[in-house]
N, C-alpha and C. Protein backbone atom coordinates (compact mmCIF):
# COMPACT_ATOMS: atom_id res chain seq x y z
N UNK A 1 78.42 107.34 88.11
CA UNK A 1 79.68 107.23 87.40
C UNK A 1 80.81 107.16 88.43
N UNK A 2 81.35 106.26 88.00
CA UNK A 2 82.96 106.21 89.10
C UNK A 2 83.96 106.20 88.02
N UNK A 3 85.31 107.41 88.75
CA UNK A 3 86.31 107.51 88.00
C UNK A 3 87.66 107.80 88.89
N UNK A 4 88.55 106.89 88.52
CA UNK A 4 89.86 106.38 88.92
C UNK A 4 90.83 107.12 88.45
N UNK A 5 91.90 107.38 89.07
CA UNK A 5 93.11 108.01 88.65
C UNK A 5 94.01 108.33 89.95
N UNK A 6 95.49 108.32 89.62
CA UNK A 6 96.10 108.30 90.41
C UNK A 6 97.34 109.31 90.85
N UNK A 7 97.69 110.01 91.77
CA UNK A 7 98.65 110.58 91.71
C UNK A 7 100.10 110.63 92.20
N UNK A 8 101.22 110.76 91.72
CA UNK A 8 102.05 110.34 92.01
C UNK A 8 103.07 111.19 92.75
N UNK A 9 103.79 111.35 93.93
CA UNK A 9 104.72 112.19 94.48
C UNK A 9 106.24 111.57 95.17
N UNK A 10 106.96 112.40 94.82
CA UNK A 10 108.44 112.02 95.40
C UNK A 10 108.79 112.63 96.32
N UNK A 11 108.70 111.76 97.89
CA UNK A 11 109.31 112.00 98.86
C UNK A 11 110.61 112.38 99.06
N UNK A 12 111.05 113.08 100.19
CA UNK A 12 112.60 113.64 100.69
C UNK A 12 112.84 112.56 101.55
N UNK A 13 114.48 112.94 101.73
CA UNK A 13 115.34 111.98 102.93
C UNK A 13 115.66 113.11 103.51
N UNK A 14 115.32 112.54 105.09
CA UNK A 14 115.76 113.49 106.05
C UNK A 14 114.77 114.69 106.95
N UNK A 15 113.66 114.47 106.21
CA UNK A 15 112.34 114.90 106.60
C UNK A 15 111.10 114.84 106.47
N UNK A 16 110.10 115.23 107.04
CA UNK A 16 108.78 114.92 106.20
C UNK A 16 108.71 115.49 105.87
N UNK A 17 107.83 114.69 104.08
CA UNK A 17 107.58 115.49 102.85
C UNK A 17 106.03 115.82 102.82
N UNK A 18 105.62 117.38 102.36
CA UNK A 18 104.46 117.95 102.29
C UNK A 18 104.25 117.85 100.92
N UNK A 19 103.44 117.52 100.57
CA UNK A 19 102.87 117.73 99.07
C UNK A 19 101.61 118.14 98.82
N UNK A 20 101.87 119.77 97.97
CA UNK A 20 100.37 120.39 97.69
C UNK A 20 99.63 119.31 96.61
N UNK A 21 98.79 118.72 96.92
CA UNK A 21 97.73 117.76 95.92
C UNK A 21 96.83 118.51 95.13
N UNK A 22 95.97 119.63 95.34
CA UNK A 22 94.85 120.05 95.46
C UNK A 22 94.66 120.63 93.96
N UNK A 23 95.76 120.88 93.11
CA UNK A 23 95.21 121.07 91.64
C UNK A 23 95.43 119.59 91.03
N UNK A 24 96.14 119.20 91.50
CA UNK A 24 96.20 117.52 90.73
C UNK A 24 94.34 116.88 91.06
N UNK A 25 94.21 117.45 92.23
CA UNK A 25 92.78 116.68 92.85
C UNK A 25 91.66 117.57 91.88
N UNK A 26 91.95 118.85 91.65
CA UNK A 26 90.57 119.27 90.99
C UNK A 26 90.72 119.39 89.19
N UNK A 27 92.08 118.97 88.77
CA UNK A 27 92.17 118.32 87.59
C UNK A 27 91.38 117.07 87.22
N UNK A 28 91.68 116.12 88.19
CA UNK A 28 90.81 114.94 88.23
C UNK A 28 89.67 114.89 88.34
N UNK A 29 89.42 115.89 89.38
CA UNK A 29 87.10 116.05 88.93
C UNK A 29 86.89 116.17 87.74
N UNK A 30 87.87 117.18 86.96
CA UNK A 30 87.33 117.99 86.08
C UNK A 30 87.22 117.10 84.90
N UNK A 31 88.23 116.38 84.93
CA UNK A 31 88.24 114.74 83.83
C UNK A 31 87.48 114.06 83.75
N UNK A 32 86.68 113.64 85.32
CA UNK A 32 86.12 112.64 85.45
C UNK A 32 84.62 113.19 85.19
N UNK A 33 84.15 114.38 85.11
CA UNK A 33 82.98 114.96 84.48
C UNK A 33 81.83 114.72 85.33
N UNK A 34 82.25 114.57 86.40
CA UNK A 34 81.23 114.33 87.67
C UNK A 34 80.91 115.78 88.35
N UNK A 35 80.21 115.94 87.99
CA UNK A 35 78.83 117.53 88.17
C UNK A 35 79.04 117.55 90.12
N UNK A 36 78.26 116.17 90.19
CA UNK A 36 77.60 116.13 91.69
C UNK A 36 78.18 114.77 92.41
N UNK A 37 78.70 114.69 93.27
CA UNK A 37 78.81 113.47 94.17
C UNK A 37 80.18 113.71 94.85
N UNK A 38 81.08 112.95 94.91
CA UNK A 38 82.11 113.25 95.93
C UNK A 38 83.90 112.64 95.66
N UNK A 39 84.62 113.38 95.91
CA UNK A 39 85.97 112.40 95.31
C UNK A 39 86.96 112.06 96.69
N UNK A 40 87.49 110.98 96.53
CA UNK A 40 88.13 110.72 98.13
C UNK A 40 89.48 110.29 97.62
N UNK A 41 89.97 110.80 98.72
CA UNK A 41 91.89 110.45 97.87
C UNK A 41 92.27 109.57 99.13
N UNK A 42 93.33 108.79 98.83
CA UNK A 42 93.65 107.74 99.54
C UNK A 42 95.14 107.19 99.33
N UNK A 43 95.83 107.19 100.37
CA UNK A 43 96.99 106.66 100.37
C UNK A 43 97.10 105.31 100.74
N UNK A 44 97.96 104.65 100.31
CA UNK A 44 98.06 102.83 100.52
C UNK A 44 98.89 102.60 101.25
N UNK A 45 100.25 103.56 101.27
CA UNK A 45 100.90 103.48 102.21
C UNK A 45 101.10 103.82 103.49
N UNK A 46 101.46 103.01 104.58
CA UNK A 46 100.81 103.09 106.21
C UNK A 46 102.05 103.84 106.95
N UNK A 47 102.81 104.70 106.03
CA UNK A 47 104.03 106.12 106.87
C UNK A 47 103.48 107.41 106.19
N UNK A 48 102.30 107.34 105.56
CA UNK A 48 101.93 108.21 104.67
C UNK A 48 100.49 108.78 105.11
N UNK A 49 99.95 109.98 105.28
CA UNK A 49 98.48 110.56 105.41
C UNK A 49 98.01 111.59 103.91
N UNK A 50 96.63 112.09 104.15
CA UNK A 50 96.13 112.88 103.26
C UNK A 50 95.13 113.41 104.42
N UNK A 51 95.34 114.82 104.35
CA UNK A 51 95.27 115.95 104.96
C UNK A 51 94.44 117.07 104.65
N UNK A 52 93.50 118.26 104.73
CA UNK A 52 93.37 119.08 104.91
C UNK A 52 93.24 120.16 105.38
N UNK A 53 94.17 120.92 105.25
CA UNK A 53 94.77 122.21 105.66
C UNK A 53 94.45 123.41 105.21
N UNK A 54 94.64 124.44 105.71
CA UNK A 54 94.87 126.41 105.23
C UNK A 54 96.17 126.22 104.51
N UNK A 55 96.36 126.91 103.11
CA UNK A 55 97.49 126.98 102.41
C UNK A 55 97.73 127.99 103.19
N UNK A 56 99.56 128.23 103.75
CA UNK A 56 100.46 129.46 104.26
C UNK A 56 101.19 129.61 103.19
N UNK A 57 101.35 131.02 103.14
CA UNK A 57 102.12 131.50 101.97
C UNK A 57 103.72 131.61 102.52
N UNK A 58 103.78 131.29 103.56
CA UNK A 58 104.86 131.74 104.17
C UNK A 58 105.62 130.82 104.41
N UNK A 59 107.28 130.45 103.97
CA UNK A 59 107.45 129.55 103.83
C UNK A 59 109.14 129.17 104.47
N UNK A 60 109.38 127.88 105.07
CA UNK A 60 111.34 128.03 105.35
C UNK A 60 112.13 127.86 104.49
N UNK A 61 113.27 127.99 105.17
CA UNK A 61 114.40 127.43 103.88
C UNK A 61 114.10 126.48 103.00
N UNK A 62 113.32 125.38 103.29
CA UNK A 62 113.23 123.82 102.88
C UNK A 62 112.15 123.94 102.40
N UNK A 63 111.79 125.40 101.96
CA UNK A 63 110.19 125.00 101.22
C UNK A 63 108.77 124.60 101.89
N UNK A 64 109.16 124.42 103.57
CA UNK A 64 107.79 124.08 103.95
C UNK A 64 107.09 125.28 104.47
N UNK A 65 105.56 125.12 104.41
CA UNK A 65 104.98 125.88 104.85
C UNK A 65 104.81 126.08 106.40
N UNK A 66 104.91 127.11 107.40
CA UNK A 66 105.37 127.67 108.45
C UNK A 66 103.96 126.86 109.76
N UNK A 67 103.12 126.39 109.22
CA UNK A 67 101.61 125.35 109.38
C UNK A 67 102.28 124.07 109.62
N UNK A 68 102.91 123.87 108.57
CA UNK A 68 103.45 122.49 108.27
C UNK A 68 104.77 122.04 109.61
N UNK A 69 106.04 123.12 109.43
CA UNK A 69 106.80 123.42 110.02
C UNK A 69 106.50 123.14 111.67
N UNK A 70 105.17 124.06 112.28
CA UNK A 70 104.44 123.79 113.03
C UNK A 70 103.94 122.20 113.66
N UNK A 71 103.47 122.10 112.61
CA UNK A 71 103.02 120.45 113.26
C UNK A 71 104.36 119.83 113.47
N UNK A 72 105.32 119.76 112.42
CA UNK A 72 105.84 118.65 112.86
C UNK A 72 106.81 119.03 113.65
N UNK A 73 106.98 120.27 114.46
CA UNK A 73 107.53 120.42 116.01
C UNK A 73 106.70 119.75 117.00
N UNK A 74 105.36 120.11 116.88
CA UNK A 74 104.25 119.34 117.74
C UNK A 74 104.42 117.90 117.62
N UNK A 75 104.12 117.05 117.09
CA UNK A 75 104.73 115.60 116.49
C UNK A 75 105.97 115.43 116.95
N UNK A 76 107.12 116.18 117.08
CA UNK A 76 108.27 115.66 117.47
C UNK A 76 108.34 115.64 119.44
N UNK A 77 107.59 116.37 119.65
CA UNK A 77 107.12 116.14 121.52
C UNK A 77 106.85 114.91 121.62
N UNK A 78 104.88 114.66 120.45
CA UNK A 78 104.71 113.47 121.12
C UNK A 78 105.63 112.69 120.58
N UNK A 79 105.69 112.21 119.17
CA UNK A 79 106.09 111.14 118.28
C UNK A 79 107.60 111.68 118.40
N UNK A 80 108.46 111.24 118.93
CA UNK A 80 110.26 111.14 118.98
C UNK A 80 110.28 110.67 117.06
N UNK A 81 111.19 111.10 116.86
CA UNK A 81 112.09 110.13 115.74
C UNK A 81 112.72 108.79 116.31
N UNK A 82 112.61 107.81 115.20
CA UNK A 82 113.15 106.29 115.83
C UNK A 82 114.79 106.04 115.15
N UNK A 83 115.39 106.85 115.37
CA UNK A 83 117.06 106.94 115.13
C UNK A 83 117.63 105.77 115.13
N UNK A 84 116.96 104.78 116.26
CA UNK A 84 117.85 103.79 116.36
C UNK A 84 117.02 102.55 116.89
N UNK A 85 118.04 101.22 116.83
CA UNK A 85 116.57 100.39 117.35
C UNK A 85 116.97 100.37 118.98
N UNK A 86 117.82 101.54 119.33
CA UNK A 86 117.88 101.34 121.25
C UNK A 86 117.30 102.35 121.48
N UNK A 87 115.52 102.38 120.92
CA UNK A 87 114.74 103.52 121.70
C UNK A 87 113.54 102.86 122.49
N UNK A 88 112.65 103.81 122.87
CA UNK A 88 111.14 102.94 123.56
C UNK A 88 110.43 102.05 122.33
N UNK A 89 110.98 102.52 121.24
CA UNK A 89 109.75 102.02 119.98
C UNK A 89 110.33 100.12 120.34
N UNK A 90 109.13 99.53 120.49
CA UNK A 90 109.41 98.04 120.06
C UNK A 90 109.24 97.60 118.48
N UNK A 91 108.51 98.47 117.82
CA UNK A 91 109.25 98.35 116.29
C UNK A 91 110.29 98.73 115.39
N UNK A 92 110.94 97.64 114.54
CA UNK A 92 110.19 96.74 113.93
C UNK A 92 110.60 95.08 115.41
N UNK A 93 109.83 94.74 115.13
CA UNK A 93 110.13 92.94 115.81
C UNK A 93 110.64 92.52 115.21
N UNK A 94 112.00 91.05 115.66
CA UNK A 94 112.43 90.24 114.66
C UNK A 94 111.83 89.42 113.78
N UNK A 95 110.66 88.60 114.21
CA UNK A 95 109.86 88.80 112.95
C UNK A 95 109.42 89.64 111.77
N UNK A 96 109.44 90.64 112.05
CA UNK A 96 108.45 91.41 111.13
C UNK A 96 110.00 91.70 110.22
N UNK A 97 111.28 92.23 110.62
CA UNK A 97 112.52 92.40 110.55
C UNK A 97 112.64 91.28 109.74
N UNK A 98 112.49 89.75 109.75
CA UNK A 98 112.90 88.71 109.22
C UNK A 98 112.08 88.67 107.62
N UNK A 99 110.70 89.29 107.97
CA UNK A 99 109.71 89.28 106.63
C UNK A 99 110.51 90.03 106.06
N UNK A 100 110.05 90.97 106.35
CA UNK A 100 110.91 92.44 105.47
C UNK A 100 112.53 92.39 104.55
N UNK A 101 112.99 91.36 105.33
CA UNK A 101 114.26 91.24 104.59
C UNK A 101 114.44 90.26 103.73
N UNK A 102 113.48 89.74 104.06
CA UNK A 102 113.01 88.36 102.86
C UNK A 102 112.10 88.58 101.58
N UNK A 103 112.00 90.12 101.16
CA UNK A 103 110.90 90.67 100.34
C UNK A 103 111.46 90.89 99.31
N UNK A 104 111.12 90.43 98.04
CA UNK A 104 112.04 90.74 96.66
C UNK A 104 110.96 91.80 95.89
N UNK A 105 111.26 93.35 96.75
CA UNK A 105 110.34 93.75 96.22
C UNK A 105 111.21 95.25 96.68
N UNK A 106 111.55 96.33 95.28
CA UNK A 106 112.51 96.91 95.34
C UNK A 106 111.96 98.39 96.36
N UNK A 107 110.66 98.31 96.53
CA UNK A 107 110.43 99.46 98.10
C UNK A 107 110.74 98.95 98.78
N UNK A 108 110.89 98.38 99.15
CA UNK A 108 111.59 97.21 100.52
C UNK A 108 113.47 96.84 100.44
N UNK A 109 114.43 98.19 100.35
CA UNK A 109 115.34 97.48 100.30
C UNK A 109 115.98 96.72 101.16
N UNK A 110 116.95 95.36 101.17
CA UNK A 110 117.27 95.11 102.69
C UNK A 110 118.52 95.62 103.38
N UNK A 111 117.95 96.53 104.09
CA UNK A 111 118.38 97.27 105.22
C UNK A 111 117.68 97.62 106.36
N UNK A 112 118.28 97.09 107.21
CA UNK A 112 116.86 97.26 108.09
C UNK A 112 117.34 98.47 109.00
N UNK A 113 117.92 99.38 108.26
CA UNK A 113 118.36 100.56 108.74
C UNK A 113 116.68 101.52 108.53
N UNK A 114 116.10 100.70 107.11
CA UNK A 114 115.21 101.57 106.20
C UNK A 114 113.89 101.59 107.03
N UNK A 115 113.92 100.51 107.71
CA UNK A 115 112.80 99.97 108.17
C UNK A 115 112.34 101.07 110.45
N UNK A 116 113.29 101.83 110.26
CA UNK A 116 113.38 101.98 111.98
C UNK A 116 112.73 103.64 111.62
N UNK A 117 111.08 103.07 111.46
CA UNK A 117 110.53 104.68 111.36
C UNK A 117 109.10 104.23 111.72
N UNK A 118 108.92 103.72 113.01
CA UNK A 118 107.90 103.26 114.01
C UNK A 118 106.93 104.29 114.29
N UNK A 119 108.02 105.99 114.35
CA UNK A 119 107.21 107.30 114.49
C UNK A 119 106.50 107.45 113.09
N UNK A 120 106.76 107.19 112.16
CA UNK A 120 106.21 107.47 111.24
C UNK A 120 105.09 106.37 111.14
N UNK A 121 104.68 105.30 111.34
CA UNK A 121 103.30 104.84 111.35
C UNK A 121 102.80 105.29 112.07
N UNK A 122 103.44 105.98 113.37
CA UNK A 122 101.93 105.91 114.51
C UNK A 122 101.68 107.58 114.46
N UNK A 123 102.52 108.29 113.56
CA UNK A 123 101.76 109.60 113.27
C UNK A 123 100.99 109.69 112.01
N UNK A 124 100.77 108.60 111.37
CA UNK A 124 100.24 108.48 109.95
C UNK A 124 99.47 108.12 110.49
N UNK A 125 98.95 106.94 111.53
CA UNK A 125 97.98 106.69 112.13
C UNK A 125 97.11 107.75 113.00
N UNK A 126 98.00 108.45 113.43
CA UNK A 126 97.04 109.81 113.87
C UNK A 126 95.92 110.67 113.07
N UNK A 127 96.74 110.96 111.59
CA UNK A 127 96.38 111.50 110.98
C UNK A 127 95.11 110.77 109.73
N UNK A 128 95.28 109.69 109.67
CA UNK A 128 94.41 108.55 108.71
C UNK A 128 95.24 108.86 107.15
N UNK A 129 94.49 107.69 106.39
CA UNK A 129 94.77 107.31 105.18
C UNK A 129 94.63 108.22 104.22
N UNK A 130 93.13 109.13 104.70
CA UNK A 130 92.25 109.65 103.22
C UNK A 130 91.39 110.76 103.83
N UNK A 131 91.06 111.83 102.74
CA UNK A 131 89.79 112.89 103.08
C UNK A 131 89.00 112.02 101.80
N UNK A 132 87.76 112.93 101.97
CA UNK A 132 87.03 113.29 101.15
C UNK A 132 86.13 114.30 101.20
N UNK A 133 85.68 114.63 99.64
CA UNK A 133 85.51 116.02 99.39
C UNK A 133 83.79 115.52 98.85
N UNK A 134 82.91 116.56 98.98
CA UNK A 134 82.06 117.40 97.89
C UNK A 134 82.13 117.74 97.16
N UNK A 135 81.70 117.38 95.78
CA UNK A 135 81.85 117.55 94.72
C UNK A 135 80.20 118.57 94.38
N UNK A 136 80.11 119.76 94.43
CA UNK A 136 78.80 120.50 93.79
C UNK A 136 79.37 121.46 92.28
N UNK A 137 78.67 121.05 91.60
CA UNK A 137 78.61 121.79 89.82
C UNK A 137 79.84 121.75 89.47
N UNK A 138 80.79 120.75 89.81
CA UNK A 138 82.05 120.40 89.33
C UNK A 138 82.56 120.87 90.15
N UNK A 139 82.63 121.20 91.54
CA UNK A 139 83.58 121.95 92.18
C UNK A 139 83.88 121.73 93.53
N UNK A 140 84.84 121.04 94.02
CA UNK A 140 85.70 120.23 95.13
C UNK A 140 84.83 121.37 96.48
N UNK A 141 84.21 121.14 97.24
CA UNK A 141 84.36 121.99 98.42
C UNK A 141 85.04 122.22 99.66
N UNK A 142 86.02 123.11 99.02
CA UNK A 142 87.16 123.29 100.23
C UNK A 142 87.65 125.09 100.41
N UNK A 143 85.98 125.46 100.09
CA UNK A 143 86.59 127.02 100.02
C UNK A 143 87.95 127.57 99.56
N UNK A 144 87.96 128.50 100.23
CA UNK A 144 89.28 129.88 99.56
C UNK A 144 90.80 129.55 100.08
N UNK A 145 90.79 129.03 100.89
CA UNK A 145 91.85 128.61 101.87
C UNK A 145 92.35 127.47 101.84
N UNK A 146 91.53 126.22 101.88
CA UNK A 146 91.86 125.02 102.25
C UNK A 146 92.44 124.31 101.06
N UNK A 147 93.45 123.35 101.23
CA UNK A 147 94.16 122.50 100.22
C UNK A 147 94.24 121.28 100.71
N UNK A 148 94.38 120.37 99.43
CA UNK A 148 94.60 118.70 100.17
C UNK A 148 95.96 118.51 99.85
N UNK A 149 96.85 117.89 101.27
CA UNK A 149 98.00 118.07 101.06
C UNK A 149 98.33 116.34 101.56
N UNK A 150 99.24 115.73 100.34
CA UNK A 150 100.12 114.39 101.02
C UNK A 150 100.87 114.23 101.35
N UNK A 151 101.22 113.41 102.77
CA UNK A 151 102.22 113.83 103.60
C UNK A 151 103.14 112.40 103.49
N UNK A 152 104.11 112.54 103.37
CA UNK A 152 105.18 110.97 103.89
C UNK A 152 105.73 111.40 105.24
N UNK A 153 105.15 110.78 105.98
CA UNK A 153 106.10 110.51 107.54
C UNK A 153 107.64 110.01 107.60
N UNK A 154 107.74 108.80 107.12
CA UNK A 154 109.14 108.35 107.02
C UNK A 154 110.43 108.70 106.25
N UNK A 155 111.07 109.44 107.11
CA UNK A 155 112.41 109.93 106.40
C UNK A 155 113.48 109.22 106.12
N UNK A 156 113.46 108.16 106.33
CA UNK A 156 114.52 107.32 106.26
C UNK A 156 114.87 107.17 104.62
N UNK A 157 114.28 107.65 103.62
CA UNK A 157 114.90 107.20 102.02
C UNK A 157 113.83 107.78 100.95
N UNK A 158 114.26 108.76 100.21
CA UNK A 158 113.53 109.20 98.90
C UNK A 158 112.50 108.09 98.37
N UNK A 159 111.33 108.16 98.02
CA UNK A 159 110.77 107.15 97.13
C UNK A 159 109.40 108.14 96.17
N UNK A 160 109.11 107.19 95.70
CA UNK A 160 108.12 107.89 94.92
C UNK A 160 106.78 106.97 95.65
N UNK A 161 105.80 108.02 95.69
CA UNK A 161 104.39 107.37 96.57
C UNK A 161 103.26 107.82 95.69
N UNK A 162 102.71 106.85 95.99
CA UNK A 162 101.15 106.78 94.66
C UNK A 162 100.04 107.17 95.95
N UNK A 163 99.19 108.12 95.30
CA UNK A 163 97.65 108.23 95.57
C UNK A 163 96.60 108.16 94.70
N UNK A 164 95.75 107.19 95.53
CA UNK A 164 94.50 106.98 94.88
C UNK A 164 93.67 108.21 94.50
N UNK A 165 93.20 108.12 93.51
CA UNK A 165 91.59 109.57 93.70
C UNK A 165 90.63 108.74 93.06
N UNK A 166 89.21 108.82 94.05
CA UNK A 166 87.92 108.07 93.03
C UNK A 166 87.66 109.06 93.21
N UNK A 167 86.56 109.53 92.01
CA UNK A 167 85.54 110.75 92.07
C UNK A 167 83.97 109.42 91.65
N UNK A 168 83.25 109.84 92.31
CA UNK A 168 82.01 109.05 92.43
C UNK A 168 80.90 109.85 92.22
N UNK A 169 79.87 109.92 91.10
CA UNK A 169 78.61 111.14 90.92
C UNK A 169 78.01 110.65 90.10
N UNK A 170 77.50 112.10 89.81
CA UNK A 170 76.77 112.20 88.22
C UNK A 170 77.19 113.72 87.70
């Protein structure tokens, strides 16, 4: 049996957004009535990862968890923010700049102010697209601790971001 469904989250401006997934994810097993086999979540978008982590209870002003907080000090060593296009990043190219502004497609607004978040692919690229889980007697295996969390890299503009979930069994 394969079963589809999707989840939906609204990113921040001005930082990266953490999003706890992990009851949306074991809502969806529980729908999809798959006993045994495995569910994999997947993001489409390439400023965006899916993660698993230790939930911290402990949390900043901004709501993030002190884990979270963590990484993305680490990330800001290697991966700089791309503030401007007079940094090392050679993205975006005037090509790619020329596509992009030629796109009648309302995630894409034209500004190519929107577009100067080069750090944010190549730490989404660090991190990959997707987990996947174990699914035994209906039940995600990620022990007592662990959560699946979706991340948006690119701060440059609020949007709303879709994730995939297949659950695949019997």
């Amino acid at each position: 049996m394969i079963y589809h469904d999707t989840i939906t989250v609204e990113s921040c401006a001005g930082r990266v957004s953490y999003h706890n997934i992990t009851d949306e994810v074991k809502k969806i097993v529980e729908l999809s009535g798959v006993a045994n086999g495995s569910v994999l979540i997947q993001t489409a978008h390439t400023t965006c990862s899916v993660i698993f982590e230790e939930f911290v209870h402990d949390l900043d002003f901004n709501g993030d968890e002190f884990l979270q907080v963590d990484m993305n000090r680490m990330l800001d060593r290697i991966v700089p923010r791309e503030l401007t296009e007079n940094t090392d990043y050679r993205y975006p190219g005037p090509k790619h700049l020329e596509f992009l502004m030629s796109l009648d497609d309302p995630n894409y607004p034209c500004d190519p102010g929107t577009i100067l978040n080069g750090d944010a692919h190549i730490r989404a690229s660090l991190f990959g697209p997707s987990q996947q889980f174990i699914i035994k007697d209906g039940k995600i295996n990620i022990g007592s601790v662990g959560y699946i969390y979706f991340i948006d890299f690119d701060q440059n503009r609020p949007r709303n971001r879709k994730c995939a979930v297949m659950v695949a069994g019997e």
